[in-house]
C-alpha atoms as a PDB file:
ATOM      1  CA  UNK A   1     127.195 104.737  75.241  1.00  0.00           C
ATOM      2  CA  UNK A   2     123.696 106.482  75.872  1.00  0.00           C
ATOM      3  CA  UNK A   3     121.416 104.676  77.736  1.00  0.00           C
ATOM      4  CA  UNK A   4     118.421 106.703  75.930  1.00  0.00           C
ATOM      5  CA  UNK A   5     116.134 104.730  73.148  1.00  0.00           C
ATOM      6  CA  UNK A   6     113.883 106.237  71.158  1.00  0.00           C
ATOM      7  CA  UNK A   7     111.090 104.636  70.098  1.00  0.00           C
ATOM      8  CA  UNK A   8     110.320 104.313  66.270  1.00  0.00           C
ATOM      9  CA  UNK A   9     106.629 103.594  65.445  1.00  0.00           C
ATOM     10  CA  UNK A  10     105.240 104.146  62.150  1.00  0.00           C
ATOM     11  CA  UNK A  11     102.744 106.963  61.855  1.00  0.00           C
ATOM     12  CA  UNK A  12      99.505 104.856  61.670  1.00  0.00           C
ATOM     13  CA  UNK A  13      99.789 103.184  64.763  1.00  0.00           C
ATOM     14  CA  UNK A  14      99.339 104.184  67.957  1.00  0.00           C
ATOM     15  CA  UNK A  15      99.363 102.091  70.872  1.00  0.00           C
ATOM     16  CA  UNK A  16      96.916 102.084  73.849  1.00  0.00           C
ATOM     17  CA  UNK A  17      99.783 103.388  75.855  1.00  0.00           C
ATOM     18  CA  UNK A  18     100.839 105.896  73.994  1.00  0.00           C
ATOM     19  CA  UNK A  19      97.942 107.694  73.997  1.00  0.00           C
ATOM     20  CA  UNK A  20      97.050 107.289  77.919  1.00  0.00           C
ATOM     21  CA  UNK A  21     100.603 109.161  78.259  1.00  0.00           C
ATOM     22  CA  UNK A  22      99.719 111.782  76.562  1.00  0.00           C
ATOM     23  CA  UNK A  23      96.428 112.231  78.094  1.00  0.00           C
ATOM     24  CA  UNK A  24      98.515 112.228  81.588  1.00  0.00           C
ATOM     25  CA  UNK A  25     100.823 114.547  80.223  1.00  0.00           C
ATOM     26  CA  UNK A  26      98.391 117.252  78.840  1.00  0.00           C
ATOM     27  CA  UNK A  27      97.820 119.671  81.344  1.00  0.00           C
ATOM     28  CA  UNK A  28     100.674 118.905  83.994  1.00  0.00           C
ATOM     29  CA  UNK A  29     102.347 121.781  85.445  1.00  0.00           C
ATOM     30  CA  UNK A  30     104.567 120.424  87.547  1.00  0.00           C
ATOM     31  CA  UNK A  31     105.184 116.687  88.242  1.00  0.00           C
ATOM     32  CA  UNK A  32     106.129 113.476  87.212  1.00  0.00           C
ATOM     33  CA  UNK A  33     104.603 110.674  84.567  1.00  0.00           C
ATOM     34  CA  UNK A  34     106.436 107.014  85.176  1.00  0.00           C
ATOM     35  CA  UNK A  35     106.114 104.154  82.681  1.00  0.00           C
ATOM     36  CA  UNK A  36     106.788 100.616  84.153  1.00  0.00           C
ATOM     37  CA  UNK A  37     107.758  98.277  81.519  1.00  0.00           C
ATOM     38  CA  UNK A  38     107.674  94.422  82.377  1.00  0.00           C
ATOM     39  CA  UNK A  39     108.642  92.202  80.032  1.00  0.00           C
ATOM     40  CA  UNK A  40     109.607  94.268  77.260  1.00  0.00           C
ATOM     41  CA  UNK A  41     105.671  95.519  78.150  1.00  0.00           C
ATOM     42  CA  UNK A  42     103.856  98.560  79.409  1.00  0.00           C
ATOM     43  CA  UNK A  43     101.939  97.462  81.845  1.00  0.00           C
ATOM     44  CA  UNK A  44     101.757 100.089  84.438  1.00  0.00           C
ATOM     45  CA  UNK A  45     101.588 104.526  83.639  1.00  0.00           C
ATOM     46  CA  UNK A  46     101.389 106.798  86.547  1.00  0.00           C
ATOM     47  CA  UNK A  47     101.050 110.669  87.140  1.00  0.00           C
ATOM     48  CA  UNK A  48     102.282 112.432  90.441  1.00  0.00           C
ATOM     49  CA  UNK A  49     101.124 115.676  90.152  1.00  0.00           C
ATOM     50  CA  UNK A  50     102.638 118.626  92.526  1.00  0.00           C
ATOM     51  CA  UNK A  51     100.603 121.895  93.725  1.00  0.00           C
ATOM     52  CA  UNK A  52     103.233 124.611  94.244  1.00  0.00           C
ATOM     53  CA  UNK A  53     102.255 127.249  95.744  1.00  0.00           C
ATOM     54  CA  UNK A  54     104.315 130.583  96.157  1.00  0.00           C
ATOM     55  CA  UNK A  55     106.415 131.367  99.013  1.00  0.00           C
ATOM     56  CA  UNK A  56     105.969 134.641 100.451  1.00  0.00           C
ATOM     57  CA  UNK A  57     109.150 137.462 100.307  1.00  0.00           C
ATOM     58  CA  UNK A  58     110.725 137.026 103.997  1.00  0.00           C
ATOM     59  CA  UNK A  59     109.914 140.884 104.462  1.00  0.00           C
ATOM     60  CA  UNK A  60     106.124 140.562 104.307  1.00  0.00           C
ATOM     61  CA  UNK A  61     105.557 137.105 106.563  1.00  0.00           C
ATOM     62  CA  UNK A  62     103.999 138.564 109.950  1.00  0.00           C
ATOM     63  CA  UNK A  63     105.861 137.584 113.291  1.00  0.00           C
ATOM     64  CA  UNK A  64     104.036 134.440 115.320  1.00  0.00           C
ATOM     65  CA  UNK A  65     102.114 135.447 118.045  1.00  0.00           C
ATOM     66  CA  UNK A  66     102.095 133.030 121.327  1.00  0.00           C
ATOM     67  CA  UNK A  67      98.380 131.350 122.280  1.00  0.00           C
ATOM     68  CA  UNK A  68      97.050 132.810 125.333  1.00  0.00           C
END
C-alpha cells in the first residue's frame, strides 16, 4: 500500500495554495518546500532554501598559519 496521493483537480481551478507553491518552487536550487495540512486544510507553505557553495580540491587548500 503506497502512502502517496495525488491530487486530482480539474483544470479550471486553481487554488490559492497551489499557486503560492509554485511561486516557492520556481527558482529553488537546492532546498526544501513543506506543506502543513490541518484539518484536511493547507494552512501553512514554507521554503528552506540552501546556499551551497563548492568545496575546494584537498590539493589546493593552503596550510593554517599560527597568529603571532
Amino acid at each position: 500500500m503506497s502512502d502517496t496521493h495525488t491530487l486530482e483537480l480539474p483544470e479550471t481551478i486553481s487554488p490559492e495554495w497551489l499557486e503560492i507553491v509554485r511561486r516557492k518552487v520556481e527558482g529553488l536550487r537546492y532546498g526544501i518546500v513543506q506543506i502543513v495540512v490541518h484539518d484536511n486544510h493547507v494552512t501553512q507553505i514554507e521554503r528552506t532554501e540552501k546556499t551551497r557553495l563548492d568545496s575546494p580540491r584537498p590539493d589546493t587548500v593552503l596550510p593554517r598559519r599560527g597568529h603571532a
